[in-house]
N, C-alpha and C. Protein backbone atom coordinates (compact mmCIF):
# COMPACT_ATOMS: atom_id res chain seq x y z
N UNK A 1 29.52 38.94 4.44
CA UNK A 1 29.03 37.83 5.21
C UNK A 1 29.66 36.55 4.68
N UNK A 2 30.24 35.64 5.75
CA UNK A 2 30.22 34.31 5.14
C UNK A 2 30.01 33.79 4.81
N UNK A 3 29.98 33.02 3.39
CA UNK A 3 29.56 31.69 3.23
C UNK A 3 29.26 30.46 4.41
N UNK A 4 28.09 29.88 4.63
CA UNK A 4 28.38 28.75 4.88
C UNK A 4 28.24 27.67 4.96
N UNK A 5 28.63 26.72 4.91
CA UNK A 5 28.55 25.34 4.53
C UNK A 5 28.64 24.20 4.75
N UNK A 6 27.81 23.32 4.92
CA UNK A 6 27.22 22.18 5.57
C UNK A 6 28.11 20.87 5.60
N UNK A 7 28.54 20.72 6.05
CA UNK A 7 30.11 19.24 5.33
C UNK A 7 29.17 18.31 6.23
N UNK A 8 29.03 17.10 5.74
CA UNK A 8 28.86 16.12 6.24
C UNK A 8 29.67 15.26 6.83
N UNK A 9 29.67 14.65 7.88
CA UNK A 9 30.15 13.41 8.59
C UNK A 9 30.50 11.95 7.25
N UNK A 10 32.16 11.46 7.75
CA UNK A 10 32.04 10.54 6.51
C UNK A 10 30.69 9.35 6.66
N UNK A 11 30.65 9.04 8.09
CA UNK A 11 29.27 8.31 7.83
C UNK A 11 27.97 8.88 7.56
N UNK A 12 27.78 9.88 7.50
CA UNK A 12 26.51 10.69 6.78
C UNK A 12 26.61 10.66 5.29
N UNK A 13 28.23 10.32 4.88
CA UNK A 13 28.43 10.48 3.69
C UNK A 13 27.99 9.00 2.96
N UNK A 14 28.63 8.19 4.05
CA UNK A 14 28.01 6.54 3.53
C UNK A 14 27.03 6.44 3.88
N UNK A 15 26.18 6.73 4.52
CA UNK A 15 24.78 6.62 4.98
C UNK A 15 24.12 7.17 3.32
N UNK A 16 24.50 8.16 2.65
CA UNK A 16 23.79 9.26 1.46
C UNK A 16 24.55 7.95 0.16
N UNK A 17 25.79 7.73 0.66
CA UNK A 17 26.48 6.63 -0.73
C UNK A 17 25.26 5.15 -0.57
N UNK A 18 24.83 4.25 0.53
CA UNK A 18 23.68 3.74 0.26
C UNK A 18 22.94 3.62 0.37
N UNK A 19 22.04 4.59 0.58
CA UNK A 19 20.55 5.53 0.11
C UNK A 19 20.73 5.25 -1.64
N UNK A 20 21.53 5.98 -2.54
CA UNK A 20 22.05 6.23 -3.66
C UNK A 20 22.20 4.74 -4.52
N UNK A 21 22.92 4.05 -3.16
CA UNK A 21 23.23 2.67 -4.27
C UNK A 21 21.68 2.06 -4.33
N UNK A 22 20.98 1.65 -3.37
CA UNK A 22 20.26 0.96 -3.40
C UNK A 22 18.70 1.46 -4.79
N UNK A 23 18.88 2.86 -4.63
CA UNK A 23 18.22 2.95 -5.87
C UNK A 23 18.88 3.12 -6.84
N UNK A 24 20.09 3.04 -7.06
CA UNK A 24 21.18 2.61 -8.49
C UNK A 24 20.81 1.16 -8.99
N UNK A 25 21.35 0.42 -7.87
CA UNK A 25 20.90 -1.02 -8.10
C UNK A 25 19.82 -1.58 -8.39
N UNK A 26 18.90 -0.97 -7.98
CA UNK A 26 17.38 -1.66 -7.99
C UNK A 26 16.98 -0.81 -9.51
N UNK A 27 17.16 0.06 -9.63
CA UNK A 27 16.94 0.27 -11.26
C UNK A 27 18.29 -0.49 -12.25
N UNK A 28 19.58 -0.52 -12.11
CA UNK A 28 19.94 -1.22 -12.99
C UNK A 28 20.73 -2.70 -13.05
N UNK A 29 20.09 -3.30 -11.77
CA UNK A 29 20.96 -4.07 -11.23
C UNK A 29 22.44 -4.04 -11.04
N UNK A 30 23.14 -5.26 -10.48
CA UNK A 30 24.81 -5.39 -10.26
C UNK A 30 25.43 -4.72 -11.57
N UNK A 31 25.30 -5.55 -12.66
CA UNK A 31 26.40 -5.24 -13.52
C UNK A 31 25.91 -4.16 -14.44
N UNK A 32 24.59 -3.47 -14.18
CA UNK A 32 23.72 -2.25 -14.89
C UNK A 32 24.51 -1.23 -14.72
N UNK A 33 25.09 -1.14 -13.35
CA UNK A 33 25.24 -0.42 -12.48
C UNK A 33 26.78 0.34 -12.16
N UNK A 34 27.38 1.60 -12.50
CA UNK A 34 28.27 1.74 -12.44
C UNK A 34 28.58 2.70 -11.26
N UNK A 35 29.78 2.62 -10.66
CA UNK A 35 30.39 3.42 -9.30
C UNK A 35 30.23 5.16 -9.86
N UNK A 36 30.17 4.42 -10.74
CA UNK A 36 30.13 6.31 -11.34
C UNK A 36 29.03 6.76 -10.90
N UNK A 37 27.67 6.10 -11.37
CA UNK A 37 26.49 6.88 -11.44
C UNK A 37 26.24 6.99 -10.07
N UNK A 38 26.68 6.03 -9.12
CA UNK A 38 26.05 5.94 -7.77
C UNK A 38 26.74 7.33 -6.76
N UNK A 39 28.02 7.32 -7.52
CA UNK A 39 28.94 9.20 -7.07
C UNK A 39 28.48 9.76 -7.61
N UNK A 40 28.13 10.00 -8.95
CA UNK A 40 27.16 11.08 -9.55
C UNK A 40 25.83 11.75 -8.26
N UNK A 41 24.75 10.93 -7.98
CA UNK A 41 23.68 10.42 -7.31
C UNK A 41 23.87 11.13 -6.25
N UNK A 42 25.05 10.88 -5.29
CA UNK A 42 25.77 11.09 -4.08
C UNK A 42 25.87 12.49 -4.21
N UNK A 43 26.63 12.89 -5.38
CA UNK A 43 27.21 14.33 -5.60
C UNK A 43 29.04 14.15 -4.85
N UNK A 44 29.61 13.10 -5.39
CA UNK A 44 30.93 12.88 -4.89
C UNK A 44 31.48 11.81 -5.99
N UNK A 45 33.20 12.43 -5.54
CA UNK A 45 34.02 11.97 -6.66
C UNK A 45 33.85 10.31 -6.19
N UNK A 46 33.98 9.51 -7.83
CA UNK A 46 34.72 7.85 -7.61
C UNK A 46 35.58 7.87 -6.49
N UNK A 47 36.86 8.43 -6.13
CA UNK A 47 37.71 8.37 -5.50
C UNK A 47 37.52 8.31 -4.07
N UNK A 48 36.41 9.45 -3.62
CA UNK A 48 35.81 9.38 -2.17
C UNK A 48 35.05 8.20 -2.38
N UNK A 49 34.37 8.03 -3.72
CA UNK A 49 33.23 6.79 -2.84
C UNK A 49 34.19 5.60 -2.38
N UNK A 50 35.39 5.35 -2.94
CA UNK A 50 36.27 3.72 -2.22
C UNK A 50 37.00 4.33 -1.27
N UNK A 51 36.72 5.45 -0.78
CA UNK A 51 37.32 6.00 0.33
C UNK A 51 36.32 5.14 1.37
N UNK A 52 34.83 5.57 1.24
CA UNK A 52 34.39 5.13 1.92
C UNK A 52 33.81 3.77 1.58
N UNK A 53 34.22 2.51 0.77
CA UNK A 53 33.75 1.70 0.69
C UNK A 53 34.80 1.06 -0.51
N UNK A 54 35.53 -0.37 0.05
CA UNK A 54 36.77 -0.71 -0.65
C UNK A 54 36.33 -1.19 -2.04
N UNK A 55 35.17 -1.24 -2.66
CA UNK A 55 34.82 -1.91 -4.51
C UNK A 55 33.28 -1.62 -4.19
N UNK A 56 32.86 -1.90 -5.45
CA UNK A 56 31.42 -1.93 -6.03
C UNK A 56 30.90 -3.47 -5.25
N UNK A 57 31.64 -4.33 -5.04
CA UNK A 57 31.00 -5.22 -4.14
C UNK A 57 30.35 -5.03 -2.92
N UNK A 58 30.98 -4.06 -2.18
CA UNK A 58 30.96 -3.59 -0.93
C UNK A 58 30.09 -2.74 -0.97
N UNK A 59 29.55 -1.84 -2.07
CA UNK A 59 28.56 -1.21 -2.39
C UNK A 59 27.20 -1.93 -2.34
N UNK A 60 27.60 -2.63 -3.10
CA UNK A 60 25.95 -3.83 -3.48
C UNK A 60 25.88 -4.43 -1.94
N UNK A 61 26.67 -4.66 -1.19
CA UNK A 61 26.59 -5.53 -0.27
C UNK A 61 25.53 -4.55 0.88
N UNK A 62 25.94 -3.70 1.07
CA UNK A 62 25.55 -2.43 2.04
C UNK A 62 24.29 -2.39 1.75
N UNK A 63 23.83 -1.67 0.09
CA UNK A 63 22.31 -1.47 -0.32
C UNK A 63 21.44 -3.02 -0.54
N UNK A 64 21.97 -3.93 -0.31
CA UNK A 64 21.31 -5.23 0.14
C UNK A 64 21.08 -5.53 1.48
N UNK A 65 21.98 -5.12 2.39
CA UNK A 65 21.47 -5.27 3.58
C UNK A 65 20.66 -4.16 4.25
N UNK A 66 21.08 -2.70 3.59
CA UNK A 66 19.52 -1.71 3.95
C UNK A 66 18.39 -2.45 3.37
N UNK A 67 17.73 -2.94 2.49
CA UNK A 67 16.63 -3.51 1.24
C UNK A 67 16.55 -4.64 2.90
N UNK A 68 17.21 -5.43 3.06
CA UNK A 68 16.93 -6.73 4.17
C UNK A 68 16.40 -6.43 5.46
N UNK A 69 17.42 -5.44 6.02
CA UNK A 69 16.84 -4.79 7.06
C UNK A 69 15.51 -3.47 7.24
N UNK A 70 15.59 -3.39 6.09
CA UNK A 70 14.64 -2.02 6.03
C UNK A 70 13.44 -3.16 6.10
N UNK A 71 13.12 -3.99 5.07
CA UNK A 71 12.03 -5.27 5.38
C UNK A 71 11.51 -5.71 6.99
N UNK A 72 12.63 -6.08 7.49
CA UNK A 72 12.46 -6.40 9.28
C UNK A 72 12.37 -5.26 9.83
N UNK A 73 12.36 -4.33 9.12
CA UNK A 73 12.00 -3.21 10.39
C UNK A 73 10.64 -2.69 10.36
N UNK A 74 10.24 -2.52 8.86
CA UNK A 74 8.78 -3.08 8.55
C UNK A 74 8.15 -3.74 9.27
N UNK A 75 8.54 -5.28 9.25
CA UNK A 75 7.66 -6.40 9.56
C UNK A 75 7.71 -6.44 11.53
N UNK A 76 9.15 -5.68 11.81
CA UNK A 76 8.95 -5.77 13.68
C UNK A 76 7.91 -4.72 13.77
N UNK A 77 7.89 -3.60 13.44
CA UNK A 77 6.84 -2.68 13.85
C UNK A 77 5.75 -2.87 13.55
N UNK A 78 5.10 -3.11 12.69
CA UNK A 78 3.77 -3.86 12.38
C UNK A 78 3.40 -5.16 13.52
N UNK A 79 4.58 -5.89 13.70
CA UNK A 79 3.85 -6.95 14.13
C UNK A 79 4.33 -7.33 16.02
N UNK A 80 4.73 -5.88 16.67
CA UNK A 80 4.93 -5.64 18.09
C UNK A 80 4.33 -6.36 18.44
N UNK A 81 4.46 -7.13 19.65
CA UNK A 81 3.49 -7.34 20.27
C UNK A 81 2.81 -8.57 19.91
N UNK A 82 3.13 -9.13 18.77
CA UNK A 82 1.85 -10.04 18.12
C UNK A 82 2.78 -11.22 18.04
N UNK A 83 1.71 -12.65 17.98
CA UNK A 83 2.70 -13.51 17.69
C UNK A 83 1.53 -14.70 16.74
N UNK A 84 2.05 -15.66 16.16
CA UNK A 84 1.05 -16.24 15.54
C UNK A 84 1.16 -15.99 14.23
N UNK A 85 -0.73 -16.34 13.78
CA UNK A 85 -1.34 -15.76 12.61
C UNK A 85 -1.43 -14.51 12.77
N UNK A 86 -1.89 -13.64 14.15
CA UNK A 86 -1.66 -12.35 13.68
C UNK A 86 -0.56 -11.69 13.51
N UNK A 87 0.31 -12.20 13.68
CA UNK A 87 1.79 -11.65 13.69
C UNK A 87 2.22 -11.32 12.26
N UNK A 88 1.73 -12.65 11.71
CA UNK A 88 1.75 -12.89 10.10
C UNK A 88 0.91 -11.76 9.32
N UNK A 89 -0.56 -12.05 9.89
CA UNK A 89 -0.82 -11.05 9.04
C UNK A 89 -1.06 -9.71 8.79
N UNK A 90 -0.37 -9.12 10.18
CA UNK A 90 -0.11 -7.63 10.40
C UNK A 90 1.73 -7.62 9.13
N UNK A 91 2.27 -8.58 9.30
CA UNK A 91 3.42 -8.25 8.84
C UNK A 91 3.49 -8.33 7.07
N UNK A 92 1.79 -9.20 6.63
CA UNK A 92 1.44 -9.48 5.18
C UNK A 92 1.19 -7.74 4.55
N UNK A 93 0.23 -7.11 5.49
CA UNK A 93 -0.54 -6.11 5.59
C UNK A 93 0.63 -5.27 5.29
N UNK A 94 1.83 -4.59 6.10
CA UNK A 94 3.00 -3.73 6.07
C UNK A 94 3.60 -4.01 5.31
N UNK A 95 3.63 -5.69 4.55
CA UNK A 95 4.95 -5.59 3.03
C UNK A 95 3.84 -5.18 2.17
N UNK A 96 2.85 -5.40 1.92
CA UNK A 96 1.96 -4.37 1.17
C UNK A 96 1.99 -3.04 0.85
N UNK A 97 2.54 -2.48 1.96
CA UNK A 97 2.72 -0.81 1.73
C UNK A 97 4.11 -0.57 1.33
N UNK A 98 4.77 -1.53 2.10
CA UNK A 98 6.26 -1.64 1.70
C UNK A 98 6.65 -1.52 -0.16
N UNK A 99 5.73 -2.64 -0.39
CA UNK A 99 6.00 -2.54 -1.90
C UNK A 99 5.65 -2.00 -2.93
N UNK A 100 4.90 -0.82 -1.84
CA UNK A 100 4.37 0.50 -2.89
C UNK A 100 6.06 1.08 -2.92
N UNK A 101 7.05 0.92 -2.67
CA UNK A 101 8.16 1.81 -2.83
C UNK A 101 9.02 0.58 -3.98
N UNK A 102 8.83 1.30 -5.18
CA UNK A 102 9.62 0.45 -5.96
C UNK A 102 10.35 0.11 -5.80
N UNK A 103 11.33 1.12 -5.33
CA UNK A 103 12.51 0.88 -5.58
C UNK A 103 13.47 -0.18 -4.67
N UNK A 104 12.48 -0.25 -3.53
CA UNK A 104 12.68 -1.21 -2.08
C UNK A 104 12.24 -2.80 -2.92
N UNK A 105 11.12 -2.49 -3.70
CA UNK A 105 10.84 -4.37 -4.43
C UNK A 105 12.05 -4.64 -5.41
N UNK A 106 12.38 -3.44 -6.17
CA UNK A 106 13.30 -3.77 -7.49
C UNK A 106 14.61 -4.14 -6.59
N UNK A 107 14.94 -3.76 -5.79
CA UNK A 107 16.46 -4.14 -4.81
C UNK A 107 16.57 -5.36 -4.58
N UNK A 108 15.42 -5.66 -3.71
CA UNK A 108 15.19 -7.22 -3.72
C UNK A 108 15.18 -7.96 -4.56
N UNK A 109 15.00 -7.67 -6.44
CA UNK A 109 14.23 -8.50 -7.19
C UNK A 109 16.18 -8.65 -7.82
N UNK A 110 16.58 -7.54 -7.66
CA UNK A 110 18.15 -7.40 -8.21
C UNK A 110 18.97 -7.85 -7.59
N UNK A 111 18.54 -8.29 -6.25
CA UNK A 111 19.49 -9.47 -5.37
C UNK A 111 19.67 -10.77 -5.91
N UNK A 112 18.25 -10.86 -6.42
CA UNK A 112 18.22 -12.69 -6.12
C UNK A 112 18.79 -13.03 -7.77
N UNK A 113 18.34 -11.90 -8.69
CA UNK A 113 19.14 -11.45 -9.73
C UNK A 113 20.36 -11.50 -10.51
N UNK A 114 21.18 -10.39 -9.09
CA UNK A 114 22.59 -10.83 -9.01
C UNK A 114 23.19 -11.74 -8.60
N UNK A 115 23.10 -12.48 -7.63
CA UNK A 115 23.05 -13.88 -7.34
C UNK A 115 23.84 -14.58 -8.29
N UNK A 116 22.47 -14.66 -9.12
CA UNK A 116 22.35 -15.65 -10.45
C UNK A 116 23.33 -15.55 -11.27
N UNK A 117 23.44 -14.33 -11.90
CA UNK A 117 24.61 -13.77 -12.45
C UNK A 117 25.93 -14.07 -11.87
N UNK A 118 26.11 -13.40 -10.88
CA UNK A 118 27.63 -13.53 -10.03
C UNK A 118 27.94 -15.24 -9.90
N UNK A 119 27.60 -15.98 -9.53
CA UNK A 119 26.89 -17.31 -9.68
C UNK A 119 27.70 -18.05 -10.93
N UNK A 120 27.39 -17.38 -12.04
CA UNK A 120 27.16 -17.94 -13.47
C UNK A 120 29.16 -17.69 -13.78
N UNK A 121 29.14 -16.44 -13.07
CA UNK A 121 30.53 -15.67 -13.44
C UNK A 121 31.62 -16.80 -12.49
N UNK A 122 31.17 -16.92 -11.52
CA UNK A 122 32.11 -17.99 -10.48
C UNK A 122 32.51 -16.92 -9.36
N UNK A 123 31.58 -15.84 -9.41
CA UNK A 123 31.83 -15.41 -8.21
C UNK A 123 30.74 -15.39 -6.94
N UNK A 124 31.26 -15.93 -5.69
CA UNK A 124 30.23 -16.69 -4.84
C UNK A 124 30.47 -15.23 -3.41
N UNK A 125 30.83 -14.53 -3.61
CA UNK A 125 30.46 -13.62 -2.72
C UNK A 125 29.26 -12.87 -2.19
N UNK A 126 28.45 -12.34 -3.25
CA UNK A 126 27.18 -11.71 -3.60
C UNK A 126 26.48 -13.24 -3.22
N UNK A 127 26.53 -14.00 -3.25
CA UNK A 127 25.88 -15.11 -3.00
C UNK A 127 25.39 -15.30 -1.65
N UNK A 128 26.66 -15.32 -1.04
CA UNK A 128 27.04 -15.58 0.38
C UNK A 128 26.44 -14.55 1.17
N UNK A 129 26.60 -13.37 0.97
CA UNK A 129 25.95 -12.36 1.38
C UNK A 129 24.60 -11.78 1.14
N UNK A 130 24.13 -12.40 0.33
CA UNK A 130 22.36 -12.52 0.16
C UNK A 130 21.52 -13.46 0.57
N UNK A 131 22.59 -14.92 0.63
CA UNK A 131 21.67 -15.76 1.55
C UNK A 131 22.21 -15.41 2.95
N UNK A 132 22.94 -15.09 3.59
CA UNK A 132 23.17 -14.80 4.90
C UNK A 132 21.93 -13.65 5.48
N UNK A 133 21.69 -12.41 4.61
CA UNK A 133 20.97 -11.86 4.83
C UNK A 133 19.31 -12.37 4.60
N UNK A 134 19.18 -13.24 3.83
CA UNK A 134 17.97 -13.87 3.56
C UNK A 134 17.30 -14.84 4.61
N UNK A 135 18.67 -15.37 4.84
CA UNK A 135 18.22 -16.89 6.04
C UNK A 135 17.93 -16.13 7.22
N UNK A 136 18.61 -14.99 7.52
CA UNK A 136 18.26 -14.21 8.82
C UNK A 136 17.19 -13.17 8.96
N UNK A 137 16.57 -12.91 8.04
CA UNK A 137 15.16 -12.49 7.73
C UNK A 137 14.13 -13.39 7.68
N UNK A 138 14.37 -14.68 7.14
CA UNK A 138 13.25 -15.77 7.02
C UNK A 138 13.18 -15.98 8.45
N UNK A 139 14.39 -16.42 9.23
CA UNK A 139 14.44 -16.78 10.75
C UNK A 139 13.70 -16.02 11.66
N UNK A 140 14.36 -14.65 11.31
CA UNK A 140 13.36 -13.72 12.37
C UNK A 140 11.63 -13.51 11.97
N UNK A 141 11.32 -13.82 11.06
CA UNK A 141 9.72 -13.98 10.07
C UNK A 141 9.44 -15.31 10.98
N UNK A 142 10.42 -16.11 10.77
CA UNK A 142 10.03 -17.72 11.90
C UNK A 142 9.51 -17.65 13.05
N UNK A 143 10.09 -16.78 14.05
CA UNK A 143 10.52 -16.96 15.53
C UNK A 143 9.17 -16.19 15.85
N UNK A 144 8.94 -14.91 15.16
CA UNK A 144 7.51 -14.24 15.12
C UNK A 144 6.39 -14.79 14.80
N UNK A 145 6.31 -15.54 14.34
CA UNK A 145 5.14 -15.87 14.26
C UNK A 145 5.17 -17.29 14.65
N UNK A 146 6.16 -17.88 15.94
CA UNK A 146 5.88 -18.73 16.44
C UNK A 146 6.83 -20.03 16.17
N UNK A 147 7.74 -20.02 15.19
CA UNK A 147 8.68 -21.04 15.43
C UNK A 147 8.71 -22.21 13.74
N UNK A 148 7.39 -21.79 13.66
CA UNK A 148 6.75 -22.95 12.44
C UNK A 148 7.49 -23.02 11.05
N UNK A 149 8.16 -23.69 10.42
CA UNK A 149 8.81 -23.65 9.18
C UNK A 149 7.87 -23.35 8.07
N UNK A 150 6.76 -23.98 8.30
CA UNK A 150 5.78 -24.48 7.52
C UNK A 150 4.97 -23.08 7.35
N UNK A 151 4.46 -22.29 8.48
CA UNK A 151 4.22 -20.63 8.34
C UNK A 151 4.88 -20.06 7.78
N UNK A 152 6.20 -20.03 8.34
CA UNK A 152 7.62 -19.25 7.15
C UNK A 152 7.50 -19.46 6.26
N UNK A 153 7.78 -20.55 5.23
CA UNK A 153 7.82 -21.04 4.22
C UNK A 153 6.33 -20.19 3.41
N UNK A 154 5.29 -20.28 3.95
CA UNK A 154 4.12 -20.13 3.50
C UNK A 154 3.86 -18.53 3.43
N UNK A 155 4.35 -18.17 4.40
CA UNK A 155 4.47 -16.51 4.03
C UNK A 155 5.83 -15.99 3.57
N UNK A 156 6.70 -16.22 3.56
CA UNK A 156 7.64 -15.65 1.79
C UNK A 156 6.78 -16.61 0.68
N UNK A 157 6.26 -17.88 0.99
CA UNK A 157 5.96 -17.85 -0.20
C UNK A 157 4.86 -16.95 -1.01
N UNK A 158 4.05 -16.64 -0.40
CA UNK A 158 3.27 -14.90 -0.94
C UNK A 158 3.63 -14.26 -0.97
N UNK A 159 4.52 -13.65 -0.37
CA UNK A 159 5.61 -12.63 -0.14
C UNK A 159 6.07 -12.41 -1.81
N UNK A 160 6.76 -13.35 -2.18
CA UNK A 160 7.52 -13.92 -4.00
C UNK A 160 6.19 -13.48 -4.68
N UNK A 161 4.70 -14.53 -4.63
CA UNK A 161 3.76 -13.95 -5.34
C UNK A 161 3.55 -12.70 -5.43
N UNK A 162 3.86 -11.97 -3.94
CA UNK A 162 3.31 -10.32 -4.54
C UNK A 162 4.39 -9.44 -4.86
N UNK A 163 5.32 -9.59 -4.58
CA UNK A 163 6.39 -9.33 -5.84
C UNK A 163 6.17 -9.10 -6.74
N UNK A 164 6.06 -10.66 -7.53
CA UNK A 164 5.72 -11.54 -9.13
C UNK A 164 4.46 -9.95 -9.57
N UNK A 165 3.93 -10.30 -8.95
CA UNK A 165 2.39 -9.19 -9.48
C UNK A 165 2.64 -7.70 -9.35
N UNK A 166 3.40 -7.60 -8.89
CA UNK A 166 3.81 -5.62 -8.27
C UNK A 166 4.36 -5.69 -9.40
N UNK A 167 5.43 -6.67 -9.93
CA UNK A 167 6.72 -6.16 -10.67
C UNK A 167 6.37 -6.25 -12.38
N UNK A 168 5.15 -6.97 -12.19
CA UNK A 168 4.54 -7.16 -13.06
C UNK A 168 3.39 -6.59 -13.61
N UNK A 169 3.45 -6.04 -13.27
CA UNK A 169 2.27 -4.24 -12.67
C UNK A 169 0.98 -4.42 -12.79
N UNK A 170 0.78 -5.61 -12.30
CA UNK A 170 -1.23 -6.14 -12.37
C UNK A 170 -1.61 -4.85 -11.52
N UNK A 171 -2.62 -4.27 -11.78
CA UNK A 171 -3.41 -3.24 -11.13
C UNK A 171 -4.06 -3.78 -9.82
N UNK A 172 -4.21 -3.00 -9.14
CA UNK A 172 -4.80 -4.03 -7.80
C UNK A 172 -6.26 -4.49 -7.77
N UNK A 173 -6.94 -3.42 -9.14
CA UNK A 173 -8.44 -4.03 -9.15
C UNK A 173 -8.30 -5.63 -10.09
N UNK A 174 -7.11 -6.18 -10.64
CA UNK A 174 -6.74 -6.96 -11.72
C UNK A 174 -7.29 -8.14 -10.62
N UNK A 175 -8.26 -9.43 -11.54
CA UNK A 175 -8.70 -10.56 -10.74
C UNK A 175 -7.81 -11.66 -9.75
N UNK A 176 -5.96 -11.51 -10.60
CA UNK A 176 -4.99 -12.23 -9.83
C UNK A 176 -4.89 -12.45 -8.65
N UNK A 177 -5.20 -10.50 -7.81
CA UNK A 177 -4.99 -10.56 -6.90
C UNK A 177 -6.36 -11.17 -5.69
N UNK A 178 -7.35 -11.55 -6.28
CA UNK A 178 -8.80 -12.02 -5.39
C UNK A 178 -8.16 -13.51 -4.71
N UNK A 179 -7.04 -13.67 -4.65
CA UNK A 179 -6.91 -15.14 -3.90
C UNK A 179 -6.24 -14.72 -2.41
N UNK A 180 -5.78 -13.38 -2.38
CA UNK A 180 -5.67 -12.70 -0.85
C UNK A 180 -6.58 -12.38 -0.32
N UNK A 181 -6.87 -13.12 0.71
CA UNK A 181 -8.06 -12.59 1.75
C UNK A 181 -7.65 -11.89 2.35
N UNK A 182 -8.53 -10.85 2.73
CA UNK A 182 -8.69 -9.69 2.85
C UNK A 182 -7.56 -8.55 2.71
N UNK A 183 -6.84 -8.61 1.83
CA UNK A 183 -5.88 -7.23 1.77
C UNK A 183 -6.20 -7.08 0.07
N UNK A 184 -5.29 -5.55 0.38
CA UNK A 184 -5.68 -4.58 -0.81
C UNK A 184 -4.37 -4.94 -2.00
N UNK A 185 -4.17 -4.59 -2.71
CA UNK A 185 -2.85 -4.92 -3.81
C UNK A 185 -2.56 -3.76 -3.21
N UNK A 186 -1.40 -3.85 -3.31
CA UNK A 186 -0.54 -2.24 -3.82
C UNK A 186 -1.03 -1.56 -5.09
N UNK A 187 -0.69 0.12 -4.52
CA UNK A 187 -1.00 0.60 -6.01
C UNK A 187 0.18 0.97 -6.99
């Protein structure tokens, strides 16, 4: 009988390369982080992974914009239909569950991270490409719940607080979190 065996599509293959990065990155950040481990992860040589992706920039860039978009896809389905305060706080409610997945908060926390770093180094790429993806997540968070800067502003700014407290592993019975009305911490 034959062997047989499953070959993947090269975009099934980059689809599995950032799946892989994004929890590479989010556990060891940008410069934690080597092309190796993320082919290791994959189960594929260095050589295929810049087959399918020209540097480790292009890597980080990809598992930052899954981490960005995976967020808005969150926050559209939760908040169908809705516009306003409830829009907001169906979409408060879903990054809540959202950030039961570590590895989706640590991505984010290794963006703004790398940034800083890349930044420091004089390289403004990672920059460019995290606020591009940032401003267009805050925007679409805007337009949903009605246009208001002042709402936006006010929900990432809890957004950062519950971060700050996830990443910081307050328990959800911990008193920090009693200044959210009515939602639960993450566990």
């Amino acid at each position: 009988m034959a062997k047989s065996s499953i070959r993947m599509s090269a975009e099934e293959r980059r689809e599995s390369v950032v799946r892989a990065a994004l929890t590479e990155f989010a556990r060891g950040g940008y410069h934690g982080t080597s092309t190796e481990a993320i082919a290791r992860r994959v189960g594929v040589s260095q050589p295929y992974l810049f087959r399918l992706f020209p540097g480790k920039q292009a890597i980080f860039a990809a598992a930052a914009e899954r981490c960005v978009e995976e967020t808005w896809r969150v926050f559209d389905e939760a908040s169908a239909g809705l516009s306003g305060e409830e829009a907001a706080q169906a979409m408060s409610d879903a990054y809540l569950g959202l950030v039961e997945d570590r590895d989706q908060l640590m991505m984010q926390m290794q963006l703004y991270v790398s940034v800083f770093a890349a930044r420091a180094a004089g390289e403004e790429e990672i920059g460019e490409t995290a606020r591009r993806l940032w401003e267009s997540l805050f925007d679409r968070v805007r337009i949903r719940i009605g246009g208001d800067m002042k709402g936006a502003t006010q929900f990432f700014a809890y957004g950062m607080l519950i971060n700050t407290l996830v990443a910081l592993g307050y328990p959800p019975d911990h008193r920090i979190w009693a200044g959210f009305d009515g939602c639960e911490a993450p566990e």
